[in-house]
Protein backbone atom coordinates (compact mmCIF):
# COMPACT_ATOMS: atom_id res chain seq x y z
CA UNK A 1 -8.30 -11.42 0.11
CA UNK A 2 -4.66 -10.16 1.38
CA UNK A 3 -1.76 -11.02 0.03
CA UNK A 4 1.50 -11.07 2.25
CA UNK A 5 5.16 -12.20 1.18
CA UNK A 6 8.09 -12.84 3.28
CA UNK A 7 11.37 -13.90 1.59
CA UNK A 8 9.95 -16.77 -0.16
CA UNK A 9 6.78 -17.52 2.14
CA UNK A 10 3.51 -16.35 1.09
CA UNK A 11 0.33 -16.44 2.70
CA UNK A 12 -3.34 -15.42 1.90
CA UNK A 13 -5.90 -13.74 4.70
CA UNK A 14 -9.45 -13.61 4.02
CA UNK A 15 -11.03 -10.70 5.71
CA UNK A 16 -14.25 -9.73 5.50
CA UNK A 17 -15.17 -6.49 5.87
CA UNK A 18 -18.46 -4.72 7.25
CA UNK A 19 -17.27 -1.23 6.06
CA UNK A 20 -15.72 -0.63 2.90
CA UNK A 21 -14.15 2.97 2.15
CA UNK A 22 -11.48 4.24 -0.44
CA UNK A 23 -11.15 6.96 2.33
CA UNK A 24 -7.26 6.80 4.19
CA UNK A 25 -8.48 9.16 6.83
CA UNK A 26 -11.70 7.56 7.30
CA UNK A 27 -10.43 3.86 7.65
CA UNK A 28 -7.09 4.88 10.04
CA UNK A 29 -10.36 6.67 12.40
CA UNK A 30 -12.00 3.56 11.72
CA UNK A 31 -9.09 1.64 13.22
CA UNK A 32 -8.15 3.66 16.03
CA UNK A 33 -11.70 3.38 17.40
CA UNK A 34 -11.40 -0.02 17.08
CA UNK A 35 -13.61 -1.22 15.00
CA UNK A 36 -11.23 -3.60 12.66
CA UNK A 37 -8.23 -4.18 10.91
CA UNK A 38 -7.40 -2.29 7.88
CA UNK A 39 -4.29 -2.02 5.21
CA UNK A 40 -3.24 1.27 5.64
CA UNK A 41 -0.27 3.42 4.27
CA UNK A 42 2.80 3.43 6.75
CA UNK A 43 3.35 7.32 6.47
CA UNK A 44 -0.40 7.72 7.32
CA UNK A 45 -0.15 5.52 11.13
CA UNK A 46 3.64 6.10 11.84
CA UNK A 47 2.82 8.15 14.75
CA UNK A 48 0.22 5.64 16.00
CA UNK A 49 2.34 2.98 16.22
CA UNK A 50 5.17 4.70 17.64
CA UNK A 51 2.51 5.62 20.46
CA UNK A 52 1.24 2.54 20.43
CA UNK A 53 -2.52 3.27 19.90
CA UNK A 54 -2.35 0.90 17.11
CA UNK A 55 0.23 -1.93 16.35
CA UNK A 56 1.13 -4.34 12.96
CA UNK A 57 0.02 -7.86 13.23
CA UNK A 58 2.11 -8.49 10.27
CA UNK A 59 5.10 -6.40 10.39
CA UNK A 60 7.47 -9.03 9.46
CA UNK A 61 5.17 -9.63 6.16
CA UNK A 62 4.71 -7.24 2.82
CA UNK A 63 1.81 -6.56 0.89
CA UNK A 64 2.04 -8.72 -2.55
CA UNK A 65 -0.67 -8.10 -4.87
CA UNK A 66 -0.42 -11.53 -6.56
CA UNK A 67 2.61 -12.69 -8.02
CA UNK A 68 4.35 -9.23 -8.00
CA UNK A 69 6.02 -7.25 -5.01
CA UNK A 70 3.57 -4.42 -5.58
CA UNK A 71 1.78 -2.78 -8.48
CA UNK A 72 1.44 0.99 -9.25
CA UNK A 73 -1.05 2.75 -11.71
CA UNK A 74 -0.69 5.96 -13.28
CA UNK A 75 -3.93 7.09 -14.70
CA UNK A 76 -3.95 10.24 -17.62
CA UNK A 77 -6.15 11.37 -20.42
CA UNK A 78 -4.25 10.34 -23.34
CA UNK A 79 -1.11 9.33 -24.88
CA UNK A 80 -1.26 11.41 -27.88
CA UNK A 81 -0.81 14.52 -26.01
CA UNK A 82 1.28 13.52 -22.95
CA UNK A 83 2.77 16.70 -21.24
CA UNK A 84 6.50 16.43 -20.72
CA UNK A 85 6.37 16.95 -17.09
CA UNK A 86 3.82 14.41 -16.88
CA UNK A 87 6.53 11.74 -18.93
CA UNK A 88 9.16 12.66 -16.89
CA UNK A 89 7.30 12.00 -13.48
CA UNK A 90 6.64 8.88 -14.98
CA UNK A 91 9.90 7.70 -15.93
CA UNK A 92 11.18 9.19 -12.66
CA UNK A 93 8.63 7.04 -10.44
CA UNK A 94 9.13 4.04 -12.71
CA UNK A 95 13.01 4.23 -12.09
CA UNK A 96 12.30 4.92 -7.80
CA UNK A 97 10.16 2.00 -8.06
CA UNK A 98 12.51 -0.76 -9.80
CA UNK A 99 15.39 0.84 -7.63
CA UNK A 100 13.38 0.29 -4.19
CA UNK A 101 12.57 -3.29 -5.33
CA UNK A 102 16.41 -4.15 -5.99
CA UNK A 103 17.48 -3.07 -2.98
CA UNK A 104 14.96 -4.76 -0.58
């Protein structure tokens, strides 16, 4: 199921899928040949919607993932031993992230 929010408006698509890949290059191919719809980074079909090989059913609407704007993991081995850069990436992200939302 897909989530979408605009302003206060949500709405939920079921779409069920034939093909199911974790692959970004595979699934934008996937697309452009026409075999289905797919959620797909912007910065990864930017140029085919400016050509207009592909277009956004949705572009008014954002992805929600439930009752939250968005969500973002950050996967690593262990807290224990955290590398500094690795912290500071973190907090950096973290702080893009909450900026982004505050703006939109």
């Amino acid at each position: 199921m897909w989530l979408f929010r605009r302003d206060l408006e949500n709405i939920e698509l079921t779409v069920p899928a034939k093909i199911r890949t974790s692959n970004t290059l595979a699934l934008r191919q996937l697309v452009r040949d026409g075999v289905g719809i797919s959620l797909l980074p912007e910065w990864s079909v930017d140029e085919d919607i400016k050509s207009g090989r592909l277009v956004q059913p949705l572009s008014g609407w954002k992805i929600s993932v439930g009752a939250q704007e968005s969500a973002v993991w950050v996967a690593y081995p262990s807290r224990a031993y955290l590398p500094l850069k690795t912290r500071k990436f973190i907090d950096f992200f973290k702080k893009q992230i909450l900026s982004e939302g505050s703006n939109s």
